[in-house]
C-alpha atoms as a PDB file:
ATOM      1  CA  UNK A   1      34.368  91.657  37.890  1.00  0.00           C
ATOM      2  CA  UNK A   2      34.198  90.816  41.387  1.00  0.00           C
ATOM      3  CA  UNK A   3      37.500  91.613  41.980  1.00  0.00           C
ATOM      4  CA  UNK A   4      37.257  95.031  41.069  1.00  0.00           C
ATOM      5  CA  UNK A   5      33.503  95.560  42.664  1.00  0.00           C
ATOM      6  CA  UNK A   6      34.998  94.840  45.828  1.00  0.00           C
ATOM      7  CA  UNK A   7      38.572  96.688  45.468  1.00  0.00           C
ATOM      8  CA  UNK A   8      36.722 100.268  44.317  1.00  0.00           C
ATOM      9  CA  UNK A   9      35.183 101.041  47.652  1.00  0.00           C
ATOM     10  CA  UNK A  10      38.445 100.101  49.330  1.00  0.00           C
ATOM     11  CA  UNK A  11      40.641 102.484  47.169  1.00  0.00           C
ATOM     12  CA  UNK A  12      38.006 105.463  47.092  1.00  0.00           C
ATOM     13  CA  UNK A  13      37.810 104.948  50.665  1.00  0.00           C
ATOM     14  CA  UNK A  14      41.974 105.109  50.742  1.00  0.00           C
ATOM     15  CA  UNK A  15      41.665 107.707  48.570  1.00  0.00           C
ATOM     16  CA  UNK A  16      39.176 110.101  50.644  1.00  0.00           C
ATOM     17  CA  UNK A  17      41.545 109.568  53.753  1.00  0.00           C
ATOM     18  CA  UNK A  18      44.911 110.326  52.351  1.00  0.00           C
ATOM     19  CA  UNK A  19      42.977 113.874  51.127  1.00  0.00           C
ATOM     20  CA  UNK A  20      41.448 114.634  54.581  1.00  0.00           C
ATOM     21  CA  UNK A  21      44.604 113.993  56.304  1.00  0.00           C
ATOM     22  CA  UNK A  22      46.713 116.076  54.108  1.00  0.00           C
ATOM     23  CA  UNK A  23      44.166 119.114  54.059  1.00  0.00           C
ATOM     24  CA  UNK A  24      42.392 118.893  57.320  1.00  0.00           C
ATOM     25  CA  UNK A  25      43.754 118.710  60.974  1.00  0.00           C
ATOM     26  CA  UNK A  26      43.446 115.207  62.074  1.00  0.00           C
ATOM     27  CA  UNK A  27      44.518 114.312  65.467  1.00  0.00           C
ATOM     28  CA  UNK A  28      47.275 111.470  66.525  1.00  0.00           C
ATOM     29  CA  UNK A  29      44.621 108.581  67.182  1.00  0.00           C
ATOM     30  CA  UNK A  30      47.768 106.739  68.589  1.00  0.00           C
ATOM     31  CA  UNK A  31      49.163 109.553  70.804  1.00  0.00           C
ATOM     32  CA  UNK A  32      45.586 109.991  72.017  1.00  0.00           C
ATOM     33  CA  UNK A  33      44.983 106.263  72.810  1.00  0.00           C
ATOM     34  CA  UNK A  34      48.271 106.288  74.384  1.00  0.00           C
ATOM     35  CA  UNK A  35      47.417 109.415  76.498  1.00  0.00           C
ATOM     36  CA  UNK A  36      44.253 107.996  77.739  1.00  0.00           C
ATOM     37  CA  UNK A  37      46.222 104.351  78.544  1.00  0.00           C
ATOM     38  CA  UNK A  38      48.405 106.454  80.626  1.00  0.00           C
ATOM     39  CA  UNK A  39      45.706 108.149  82.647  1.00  0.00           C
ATOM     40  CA  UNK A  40      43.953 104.737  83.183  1.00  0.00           C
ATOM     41  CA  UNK A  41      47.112 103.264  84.367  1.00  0.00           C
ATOM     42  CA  UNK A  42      47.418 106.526  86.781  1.00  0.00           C
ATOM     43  CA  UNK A  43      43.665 106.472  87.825  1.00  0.00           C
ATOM     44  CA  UNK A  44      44.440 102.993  88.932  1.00  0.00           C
ATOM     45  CA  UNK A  45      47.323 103.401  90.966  1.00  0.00           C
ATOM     46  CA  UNK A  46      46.015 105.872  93.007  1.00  0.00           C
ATOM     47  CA  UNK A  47      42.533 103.904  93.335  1.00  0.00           C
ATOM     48  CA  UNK A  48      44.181 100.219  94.155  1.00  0.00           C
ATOM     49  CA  UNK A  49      43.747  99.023  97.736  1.00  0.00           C
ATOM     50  CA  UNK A  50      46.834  98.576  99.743  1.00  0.00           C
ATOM     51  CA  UNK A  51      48.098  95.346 100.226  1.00  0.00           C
ATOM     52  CA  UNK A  52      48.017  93.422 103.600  1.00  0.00           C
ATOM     53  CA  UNK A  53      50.215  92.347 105.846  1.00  0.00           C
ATOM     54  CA  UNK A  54      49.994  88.978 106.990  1.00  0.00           C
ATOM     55  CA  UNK A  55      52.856  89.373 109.158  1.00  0.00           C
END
């Protein structure tokens, strides 16, 4: 019994996404992340501190 207690939320919850992603307009959570990581990496590059020369 516990077995299928604990497996019903999982599947309803399965359930309820595959419907909202197939009738709603979700966005690409990994194109977005990887969007933002891109930025960052850009944000950085311009923001870094030169290096010195100990020559």
């Amino acid at each position: 019994m516990g077995l299928i207690r604990s497996s019903f939320s999982f599947l309803l919850g399965t359930g309820c996404g595959i419907y909202i992603a197939q009738n709603y307009n979700v966005p690409n959570i990994k194109k977005l992340v990887d969007t933002y990581l891109q930025k960052a990496k850009e944000i950085e590059q311009i923001n870094r501190k030169p290096k010195k020369d100990d020559d």
